[in-house]
PDB file of N, CA and C in Angstrom:
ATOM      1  N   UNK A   1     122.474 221.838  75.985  1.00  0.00           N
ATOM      2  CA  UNK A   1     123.089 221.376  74.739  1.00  0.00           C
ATOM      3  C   UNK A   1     124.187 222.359  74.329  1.00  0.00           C
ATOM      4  N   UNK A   2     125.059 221.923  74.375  1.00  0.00           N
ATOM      5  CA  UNK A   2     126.318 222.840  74.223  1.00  0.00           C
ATOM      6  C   UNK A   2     126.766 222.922  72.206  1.00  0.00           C
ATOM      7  N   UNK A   3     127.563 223.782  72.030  1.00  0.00           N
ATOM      8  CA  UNK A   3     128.190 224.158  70.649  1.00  0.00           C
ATOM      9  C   UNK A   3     128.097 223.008  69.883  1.00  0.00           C
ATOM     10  N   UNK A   4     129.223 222.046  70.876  1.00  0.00           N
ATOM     11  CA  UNK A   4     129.939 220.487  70.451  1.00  0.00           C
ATOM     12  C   UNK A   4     129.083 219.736  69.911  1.00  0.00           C
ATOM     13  N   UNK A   5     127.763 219.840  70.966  1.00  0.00           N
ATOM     14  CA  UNK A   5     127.002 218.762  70.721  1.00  0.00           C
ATOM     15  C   UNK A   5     126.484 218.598  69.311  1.00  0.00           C
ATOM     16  N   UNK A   6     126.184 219.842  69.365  1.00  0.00           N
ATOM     17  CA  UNK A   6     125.148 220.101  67.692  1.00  0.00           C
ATOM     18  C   UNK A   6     125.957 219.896  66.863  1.00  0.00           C
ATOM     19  N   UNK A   7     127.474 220.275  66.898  1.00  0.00           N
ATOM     20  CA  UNK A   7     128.364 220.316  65.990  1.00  0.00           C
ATOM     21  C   UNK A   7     128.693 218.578  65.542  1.00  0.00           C
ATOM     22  N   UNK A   8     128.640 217.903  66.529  1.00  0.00           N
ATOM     23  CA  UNK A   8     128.392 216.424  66.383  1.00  0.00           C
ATOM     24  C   UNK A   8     127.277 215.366  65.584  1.00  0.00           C
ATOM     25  N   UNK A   9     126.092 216.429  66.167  1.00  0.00           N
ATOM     26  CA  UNK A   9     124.519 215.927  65.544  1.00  0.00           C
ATOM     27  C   UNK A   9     124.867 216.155  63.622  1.00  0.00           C
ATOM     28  N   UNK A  10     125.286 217.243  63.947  1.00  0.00           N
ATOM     29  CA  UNK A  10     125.260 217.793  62.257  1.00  0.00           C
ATOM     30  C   UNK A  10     126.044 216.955  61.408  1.00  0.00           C
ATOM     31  N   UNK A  11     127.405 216.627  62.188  1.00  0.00           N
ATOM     32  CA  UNK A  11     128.220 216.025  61.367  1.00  0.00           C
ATOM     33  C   UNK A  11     127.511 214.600  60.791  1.00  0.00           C
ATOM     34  N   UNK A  12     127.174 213.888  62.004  1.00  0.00           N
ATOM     35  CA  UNK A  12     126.669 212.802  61.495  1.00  0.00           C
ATOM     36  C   UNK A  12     125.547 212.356  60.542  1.00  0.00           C
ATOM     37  N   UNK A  13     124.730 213.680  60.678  1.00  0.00           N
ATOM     38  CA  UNK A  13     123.631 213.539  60.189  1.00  0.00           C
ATOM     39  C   UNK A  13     123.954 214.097  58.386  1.00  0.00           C
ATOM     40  N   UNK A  14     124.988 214.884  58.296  1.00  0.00           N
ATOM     41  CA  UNK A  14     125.806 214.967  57.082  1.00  0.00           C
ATOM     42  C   UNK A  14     126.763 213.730  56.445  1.00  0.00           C
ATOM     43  N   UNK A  15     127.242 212.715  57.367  1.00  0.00           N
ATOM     44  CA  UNK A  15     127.637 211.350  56.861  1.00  0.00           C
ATOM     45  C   UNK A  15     126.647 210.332  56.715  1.00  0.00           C
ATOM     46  N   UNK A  16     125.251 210.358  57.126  1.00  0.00           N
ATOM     47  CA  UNK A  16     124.128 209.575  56.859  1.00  0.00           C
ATOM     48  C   UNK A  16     123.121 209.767  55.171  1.00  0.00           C
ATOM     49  N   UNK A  17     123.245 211.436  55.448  1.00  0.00           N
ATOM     50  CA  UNK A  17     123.070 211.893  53.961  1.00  0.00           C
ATOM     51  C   UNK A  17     123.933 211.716  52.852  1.00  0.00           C
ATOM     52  N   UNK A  18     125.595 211.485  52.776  1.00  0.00           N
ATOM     53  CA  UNK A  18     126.279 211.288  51.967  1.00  0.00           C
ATOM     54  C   UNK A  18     126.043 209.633  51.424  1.00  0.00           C
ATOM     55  N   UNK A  19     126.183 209.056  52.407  1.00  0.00           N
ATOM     56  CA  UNK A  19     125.899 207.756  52.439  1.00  0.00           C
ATOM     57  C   UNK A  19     124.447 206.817  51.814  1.00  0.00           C
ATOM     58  N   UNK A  20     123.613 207.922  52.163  1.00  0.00           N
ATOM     59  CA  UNK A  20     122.327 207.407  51.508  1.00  0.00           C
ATOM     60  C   UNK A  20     122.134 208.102  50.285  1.00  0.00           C
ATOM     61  N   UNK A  21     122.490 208.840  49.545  1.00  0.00           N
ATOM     62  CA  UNK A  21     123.382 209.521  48.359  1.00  0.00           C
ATOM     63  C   UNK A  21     123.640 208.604  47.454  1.00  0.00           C
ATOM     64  N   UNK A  22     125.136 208.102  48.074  1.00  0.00           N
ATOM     65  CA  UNK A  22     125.886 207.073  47.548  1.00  0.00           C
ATOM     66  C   UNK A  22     125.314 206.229  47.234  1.00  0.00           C
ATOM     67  N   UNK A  23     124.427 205.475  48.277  1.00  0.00           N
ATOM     68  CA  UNK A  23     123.431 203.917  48.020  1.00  0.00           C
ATOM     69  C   UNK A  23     122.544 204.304  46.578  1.00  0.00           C
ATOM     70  N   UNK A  24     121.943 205.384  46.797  1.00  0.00           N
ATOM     71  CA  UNK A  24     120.545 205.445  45.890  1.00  0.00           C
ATOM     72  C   UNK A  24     121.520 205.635  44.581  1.00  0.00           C
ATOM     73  N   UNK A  25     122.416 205.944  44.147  1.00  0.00           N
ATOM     74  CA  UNK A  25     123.213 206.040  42.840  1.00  0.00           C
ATOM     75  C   UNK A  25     123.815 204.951  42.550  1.00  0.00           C
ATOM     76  N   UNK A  26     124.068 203.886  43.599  1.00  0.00           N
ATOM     77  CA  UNK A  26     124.742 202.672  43.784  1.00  0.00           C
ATOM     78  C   UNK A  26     123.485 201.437  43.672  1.00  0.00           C
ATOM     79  N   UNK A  27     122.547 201.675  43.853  1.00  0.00           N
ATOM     80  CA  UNK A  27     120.898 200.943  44.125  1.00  0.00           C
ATOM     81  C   UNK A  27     120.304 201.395  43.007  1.00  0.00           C
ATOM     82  N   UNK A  28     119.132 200.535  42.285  1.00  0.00           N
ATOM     83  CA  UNK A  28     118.190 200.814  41.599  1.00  0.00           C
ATOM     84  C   UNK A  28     116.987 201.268  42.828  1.00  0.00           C
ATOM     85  N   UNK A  29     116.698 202.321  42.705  1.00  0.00           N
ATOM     86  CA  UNK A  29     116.184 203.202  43.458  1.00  0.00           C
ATOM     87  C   UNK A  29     115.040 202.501  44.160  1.00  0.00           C
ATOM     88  N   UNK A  30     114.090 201.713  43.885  1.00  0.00           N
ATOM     89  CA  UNK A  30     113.025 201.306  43.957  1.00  0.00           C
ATOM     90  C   UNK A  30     112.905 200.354  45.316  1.00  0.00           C
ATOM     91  N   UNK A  31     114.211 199.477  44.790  1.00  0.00           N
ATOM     92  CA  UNK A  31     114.907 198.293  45.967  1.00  0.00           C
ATOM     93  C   UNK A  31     115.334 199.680  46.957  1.00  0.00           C
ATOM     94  N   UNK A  32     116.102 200.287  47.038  1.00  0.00           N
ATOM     95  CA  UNK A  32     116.830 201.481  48.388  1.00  0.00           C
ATOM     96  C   UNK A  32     115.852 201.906  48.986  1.00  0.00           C
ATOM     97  N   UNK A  33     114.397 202.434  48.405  1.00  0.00           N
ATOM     98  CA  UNK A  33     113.742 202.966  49.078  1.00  0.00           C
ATOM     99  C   UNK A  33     113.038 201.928  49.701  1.00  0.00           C
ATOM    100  N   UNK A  34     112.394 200.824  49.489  1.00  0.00           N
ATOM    101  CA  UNK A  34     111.924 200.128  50.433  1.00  0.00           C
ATOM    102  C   UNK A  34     113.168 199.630  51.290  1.00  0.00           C
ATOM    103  N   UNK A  35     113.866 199.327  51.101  1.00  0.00           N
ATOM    104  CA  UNK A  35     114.898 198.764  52.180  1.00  0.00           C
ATOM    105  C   UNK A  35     115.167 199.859  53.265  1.00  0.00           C
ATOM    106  N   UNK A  36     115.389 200.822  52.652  1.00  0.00           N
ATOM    107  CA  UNK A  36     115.413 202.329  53.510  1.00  0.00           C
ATOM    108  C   UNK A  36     114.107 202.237  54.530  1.00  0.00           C
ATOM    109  N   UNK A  37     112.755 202.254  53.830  1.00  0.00           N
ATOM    110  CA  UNK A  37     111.937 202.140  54.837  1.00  0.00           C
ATOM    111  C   UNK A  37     111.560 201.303  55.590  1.00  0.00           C
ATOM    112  N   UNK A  38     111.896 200.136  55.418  1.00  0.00           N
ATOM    113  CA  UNK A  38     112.237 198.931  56.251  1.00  0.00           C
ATOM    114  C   UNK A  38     113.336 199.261  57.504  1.00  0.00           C
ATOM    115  N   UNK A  39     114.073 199.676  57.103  1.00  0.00           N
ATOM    116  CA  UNK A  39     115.162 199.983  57.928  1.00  0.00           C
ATOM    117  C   UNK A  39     114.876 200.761  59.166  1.00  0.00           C
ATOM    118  N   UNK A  40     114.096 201.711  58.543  1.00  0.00           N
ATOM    119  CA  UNK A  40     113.639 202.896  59.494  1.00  0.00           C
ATOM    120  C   UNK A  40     112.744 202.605  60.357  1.00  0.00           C
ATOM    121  N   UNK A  41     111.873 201.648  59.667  1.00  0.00           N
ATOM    122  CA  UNK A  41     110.829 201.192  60.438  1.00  0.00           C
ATOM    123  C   UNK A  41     111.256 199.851  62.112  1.00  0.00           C
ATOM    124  N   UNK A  42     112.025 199.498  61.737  1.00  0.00           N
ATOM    125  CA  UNK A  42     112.914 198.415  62.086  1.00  0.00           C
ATOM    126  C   UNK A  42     113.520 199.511  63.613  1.00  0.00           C
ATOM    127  N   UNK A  43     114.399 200.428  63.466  1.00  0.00           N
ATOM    128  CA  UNK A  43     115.209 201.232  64.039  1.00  0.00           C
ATOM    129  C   UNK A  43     113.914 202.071  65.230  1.00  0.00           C
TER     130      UNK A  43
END
């Protein structure tokens, strides 16, 4: 696993957190989190 790679993992995993951020302030929380865990579960 080279520098890049991680440097890649991180990024994305820093645009998944912004994003699910955004939703839960954008969402009545209650609906995001089950949909979230639906999602996850799904994936």
């Amino acid at each position: 696993m080279s520098h890049g790679d991680v440097f890649t993992i991180v990024k994305g995993v820093g645009k998944l957190s912004l994003l699910v951020v955004l939703l839960g302030f954008l969402l009545p929380c209650n609906e995001h989190t089950l949909y979230l865990l639906q999602w996850q579960s799904e994936t």
